[in-house]
N, C-alpha and C. Protein backbone atom coordinates (compact mmCIF):
# COMPACT_ATOMS: atom_id res chain seq x y z
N UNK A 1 40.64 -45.51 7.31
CA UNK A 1 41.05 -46.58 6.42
C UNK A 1 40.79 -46.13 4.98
N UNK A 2 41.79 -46.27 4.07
CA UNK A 2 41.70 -46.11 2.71
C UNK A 2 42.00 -47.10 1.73
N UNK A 3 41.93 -46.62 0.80
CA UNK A 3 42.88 -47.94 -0.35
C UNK A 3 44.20 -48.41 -0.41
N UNK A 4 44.56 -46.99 -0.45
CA UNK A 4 46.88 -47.75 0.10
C UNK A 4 46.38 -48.47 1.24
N UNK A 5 45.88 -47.89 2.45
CA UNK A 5 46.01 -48.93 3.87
C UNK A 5 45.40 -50.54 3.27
N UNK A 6 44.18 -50.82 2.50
CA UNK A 6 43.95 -51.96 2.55
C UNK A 6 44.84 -52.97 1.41
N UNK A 7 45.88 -51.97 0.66
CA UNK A 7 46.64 -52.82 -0.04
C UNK A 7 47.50 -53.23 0.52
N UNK A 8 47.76 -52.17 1.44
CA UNK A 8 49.14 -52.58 2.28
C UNK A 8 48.94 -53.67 3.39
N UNK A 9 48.01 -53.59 4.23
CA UNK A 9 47.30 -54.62 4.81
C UNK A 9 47.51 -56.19 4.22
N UNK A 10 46.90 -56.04 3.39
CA UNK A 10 46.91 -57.72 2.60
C UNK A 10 47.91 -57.72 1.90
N UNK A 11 48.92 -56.96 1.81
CA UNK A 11 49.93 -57.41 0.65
C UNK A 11 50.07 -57.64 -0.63
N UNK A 12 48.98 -56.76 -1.04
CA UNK A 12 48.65 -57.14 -2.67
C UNK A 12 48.52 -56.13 -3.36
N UNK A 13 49.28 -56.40 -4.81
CA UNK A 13 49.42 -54.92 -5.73
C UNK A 13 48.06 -54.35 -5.83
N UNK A 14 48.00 -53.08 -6.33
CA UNK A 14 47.10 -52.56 -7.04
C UNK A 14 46.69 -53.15 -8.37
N UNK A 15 45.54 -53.24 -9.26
CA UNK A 15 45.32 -53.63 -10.04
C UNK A 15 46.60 -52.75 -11.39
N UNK A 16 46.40 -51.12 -11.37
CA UNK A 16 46.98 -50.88 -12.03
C UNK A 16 48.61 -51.10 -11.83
N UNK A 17 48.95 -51.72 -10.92
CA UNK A 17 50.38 -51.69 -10.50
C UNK A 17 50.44 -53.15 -11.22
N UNK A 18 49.70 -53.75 -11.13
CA UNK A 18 49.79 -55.65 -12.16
C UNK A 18 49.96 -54.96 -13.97
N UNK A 19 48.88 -54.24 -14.18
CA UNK A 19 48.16 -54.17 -15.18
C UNK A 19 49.74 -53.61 -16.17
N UNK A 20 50.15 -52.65 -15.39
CA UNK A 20 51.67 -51.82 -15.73
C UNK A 20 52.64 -52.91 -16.06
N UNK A 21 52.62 -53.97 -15.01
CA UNK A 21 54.15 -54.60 -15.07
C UNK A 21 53.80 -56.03 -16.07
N UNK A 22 52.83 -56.56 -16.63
CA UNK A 22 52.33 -56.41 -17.82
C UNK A 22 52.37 -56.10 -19.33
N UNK A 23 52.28 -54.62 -19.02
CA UNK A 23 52.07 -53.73 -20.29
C UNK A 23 53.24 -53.60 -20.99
N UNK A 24 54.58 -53.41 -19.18
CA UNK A 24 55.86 -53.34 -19.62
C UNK A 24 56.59 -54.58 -20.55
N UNK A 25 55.83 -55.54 -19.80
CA UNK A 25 56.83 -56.89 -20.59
C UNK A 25 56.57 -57.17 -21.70
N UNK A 26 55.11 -56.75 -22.15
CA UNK A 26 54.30 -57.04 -23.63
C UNK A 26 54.90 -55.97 -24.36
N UNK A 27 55.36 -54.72 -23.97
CA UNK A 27 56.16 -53.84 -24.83
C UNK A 27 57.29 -54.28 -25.01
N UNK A 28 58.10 -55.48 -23.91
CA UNK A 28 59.39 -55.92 -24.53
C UNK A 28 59.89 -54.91 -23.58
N UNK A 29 59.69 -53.87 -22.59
CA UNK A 29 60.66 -53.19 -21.74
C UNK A 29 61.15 -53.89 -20.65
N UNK A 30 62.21 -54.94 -20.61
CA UNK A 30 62.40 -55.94 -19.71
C UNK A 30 63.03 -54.96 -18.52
N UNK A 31 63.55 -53.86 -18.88
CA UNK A 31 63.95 -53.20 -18.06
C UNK A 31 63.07 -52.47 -17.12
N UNK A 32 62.35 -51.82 -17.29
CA UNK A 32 60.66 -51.71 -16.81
C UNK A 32 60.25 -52.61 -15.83
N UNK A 33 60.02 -53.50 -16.29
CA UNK A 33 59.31 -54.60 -15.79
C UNK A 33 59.98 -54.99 -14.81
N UNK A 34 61.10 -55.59 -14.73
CA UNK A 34 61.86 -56.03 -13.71
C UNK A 34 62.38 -54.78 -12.33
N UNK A 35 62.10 -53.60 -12.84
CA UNK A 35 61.98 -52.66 -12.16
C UNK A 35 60.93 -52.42 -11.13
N UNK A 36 59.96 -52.84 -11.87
CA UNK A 36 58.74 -52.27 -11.48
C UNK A 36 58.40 -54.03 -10.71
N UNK A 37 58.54 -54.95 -10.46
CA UNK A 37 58.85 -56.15 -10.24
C UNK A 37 59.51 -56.14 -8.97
N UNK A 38 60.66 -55.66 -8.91
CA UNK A 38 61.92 -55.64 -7.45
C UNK A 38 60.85 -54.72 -6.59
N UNK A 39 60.22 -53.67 -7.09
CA UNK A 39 59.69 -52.53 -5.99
C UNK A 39 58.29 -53.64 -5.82
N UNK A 40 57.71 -54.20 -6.26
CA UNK A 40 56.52 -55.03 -6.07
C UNK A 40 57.05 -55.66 -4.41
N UNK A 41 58.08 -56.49 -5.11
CA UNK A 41 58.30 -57.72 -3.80
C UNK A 41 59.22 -57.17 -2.46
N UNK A 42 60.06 -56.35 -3.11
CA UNK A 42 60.86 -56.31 -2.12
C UNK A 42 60.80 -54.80 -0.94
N UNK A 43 59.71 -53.80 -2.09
CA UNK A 43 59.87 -52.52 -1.39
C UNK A 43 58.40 -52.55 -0.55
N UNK A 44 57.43 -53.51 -1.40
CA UNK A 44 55.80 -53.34 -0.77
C UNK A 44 55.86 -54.64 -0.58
N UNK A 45 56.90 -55.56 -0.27
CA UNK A 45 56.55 -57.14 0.49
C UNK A 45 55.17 -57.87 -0.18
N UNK A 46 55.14 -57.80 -1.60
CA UNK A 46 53.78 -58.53 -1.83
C UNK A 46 55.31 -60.31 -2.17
N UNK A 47 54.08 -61.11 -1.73
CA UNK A 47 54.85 -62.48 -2.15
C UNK A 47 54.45 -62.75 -3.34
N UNK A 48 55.80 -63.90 -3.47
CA UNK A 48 56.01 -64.02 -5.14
C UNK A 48 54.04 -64.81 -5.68
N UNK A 49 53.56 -65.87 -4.63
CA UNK A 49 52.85 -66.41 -4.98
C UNK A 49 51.36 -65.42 -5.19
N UNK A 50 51.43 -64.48 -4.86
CA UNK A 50 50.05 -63.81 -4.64
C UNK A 50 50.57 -62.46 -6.50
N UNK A 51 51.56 -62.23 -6.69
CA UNK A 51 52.16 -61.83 -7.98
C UNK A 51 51.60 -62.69 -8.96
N UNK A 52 51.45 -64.15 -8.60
CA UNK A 52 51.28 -64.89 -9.91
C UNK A 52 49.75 -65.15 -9.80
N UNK A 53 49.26 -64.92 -9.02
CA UNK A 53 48.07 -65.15 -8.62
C UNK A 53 47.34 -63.73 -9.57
N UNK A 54 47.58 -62.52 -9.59
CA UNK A 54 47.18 -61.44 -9.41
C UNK A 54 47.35 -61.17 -11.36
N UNK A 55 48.84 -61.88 -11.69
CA UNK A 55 49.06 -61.59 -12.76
C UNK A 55 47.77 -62.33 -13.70
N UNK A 56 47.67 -63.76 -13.14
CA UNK A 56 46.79 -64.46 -13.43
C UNK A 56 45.26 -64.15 -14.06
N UNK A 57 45.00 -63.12 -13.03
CA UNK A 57 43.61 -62.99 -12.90
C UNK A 57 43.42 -61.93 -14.20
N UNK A 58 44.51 -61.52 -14.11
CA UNK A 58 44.06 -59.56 -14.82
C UNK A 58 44.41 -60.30 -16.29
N UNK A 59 45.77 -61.14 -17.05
CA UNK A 59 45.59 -61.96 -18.34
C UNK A 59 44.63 -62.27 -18.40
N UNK A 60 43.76 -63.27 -17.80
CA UNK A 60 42.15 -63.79 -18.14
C UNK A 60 41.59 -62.53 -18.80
N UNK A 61 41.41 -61.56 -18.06
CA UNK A 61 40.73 -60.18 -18.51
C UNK A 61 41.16 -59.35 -19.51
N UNK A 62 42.25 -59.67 -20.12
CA UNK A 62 42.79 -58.75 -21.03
C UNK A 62 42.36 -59.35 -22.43
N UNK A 63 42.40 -57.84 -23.26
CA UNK A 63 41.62 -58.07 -24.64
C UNK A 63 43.35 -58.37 -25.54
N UNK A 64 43.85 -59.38 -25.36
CA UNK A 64 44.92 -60.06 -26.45
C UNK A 64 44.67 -61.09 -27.00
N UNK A 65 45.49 -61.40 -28.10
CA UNK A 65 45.25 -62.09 -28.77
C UNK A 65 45.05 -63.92 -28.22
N UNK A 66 44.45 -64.63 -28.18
CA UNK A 66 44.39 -65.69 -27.66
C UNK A 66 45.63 -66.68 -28.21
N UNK A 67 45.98 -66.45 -28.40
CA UNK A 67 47.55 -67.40 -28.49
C UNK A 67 48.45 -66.79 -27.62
N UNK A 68 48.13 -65.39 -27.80
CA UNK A 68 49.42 -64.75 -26.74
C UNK A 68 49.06 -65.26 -24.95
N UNK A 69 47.70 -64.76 -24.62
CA UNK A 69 46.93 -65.11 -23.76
C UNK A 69 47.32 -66.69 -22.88
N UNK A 70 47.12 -67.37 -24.02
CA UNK A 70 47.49 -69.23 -23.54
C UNK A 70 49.30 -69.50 -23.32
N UNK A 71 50.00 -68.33 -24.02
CA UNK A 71 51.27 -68.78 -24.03
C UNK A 71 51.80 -68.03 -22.31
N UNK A 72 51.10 -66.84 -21.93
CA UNK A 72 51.42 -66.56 -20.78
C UNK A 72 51.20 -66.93 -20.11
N UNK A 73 50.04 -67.46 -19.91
CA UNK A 73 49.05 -68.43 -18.52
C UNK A 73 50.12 -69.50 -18.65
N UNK A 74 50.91 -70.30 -19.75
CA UNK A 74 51.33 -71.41 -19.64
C UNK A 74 52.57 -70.90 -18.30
N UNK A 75 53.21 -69.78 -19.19
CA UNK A 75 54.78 -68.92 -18.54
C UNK A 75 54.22 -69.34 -17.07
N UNK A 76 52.94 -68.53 -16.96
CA UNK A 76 52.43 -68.54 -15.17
C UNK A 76 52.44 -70.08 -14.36
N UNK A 77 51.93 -71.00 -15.09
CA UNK A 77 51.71 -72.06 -14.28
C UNK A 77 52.96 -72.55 -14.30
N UNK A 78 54.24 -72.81 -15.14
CA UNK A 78 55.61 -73.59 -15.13
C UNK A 78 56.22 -72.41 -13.97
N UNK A 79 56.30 -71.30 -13.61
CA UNK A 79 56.51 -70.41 -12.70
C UNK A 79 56.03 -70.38 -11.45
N UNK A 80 54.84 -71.03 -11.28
CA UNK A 80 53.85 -71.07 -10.15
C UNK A 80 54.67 -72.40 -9.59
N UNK A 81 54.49 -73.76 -10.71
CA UNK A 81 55.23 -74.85 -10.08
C UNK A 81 56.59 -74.64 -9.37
N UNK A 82 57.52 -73.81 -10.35
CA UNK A 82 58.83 -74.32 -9.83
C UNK A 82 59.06 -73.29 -8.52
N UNK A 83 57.80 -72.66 -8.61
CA UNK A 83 57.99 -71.83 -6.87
C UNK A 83 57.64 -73.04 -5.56
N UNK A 84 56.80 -73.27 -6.16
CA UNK A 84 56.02 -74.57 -5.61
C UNK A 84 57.14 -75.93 -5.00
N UNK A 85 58.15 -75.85 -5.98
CA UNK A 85 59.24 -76.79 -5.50
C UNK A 85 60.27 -76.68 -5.04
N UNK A 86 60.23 -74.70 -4.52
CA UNK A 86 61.71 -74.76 -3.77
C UNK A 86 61.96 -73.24 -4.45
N UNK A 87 62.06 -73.00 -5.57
CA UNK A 87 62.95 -72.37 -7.02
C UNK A 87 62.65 -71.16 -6.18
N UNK A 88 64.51 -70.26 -6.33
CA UNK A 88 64.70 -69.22 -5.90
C UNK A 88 63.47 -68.03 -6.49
N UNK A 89 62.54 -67.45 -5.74
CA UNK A 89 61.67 -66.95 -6.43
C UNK A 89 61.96 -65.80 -7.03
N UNK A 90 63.29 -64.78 -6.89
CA UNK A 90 63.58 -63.86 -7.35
C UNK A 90 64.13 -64.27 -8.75
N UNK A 91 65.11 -65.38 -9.34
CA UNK A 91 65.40 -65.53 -10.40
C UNK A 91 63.70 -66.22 -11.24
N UNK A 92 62.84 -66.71 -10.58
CA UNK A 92 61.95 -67.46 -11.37
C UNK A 92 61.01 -66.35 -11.61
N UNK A 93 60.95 -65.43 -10.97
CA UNK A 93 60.14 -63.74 -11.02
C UNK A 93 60.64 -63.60 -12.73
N UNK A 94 62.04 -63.38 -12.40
CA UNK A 94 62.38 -62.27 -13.56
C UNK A 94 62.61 -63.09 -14.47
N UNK A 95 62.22 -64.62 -14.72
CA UNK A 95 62.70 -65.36 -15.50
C UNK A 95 61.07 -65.11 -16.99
N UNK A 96 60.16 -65.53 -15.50
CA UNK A 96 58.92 -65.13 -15.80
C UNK A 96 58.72 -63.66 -16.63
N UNK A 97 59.61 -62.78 -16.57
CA UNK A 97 59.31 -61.72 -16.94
C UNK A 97 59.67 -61.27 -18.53
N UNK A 98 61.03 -62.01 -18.44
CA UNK A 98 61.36 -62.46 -19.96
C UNK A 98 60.86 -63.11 -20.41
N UNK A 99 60.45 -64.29 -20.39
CA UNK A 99 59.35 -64.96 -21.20
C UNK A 99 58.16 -64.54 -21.45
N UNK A 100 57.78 -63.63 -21.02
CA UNK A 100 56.48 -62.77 -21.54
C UNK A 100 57.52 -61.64 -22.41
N UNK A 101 58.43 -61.38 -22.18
CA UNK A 101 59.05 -60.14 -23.48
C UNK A 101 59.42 -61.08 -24.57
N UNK A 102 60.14 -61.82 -24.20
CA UNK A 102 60.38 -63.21 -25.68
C UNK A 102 58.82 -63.51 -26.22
N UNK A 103 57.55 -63.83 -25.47
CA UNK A 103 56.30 -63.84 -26.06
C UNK A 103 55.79 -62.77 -26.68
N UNK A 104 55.90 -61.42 -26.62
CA UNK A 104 55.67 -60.75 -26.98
C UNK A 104 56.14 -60.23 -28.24
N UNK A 105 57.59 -60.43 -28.19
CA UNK A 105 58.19 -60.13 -29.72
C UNK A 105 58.22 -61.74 -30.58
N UNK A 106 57.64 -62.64 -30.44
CA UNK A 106 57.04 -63.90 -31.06
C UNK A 106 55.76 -63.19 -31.79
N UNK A 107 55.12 -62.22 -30.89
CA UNK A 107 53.60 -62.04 -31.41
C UNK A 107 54.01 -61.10 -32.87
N UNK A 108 55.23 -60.41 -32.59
CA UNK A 108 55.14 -59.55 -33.55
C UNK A 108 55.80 -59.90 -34.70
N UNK A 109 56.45 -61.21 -34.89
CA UNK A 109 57.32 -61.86 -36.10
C UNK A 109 56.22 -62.58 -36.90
């Protein structure tokens, strides 16, 4: 037993595999991100809810600016809900993903 086996096991990214898809959207590489996003869910089967869960945890931990910080956690929880009520999770993924690149180039105006 190793580390791929116990990620693969539970279904859950790597930290640096969150930390990346992230880094990508805060750079504004929507293309990136949503890349690196499709291979998350659809090539390593992690679910959408354990993504927002994961994204969740590692924002708390990150050294940004606290406005940016509160505006993503918000992105996360209106994303978390409308999974919560049905909402196709592949468009609310990548919807989620732009609104952290639209937050990001907010930070920089």
């Amino acid at each position: 037993i190793d580390e791929k086996m116990i990620y693969a096991i539970t279904s859950t990214a790597r930290l640096d595999e969150i930390s990346d898809l992230l880094a990508l959207s805060l750079k504004g590489d929507f293309d990136g991100a949503e890349s690196l996003l499709s291979h998350l869910l659809h090539e390593r089967g992690i679910a959408p809810n354990e993504l927002i869960n994961q994204c969740y945890r590692t924002i708390l931990t990150m050294d940004i600016d606290r406005k940016l910080k509160v505006r993503l956690i918000d992105h996360l929880g209106e994303t978390d809900f409308r999974l919560s009520e049905g909402a196709n999770s592949d468009i609310q993924l990548e919807a989620l993903i732009a609104r952290f690149v639209i937050s990001s180039e907010k930070r920089e105006n």
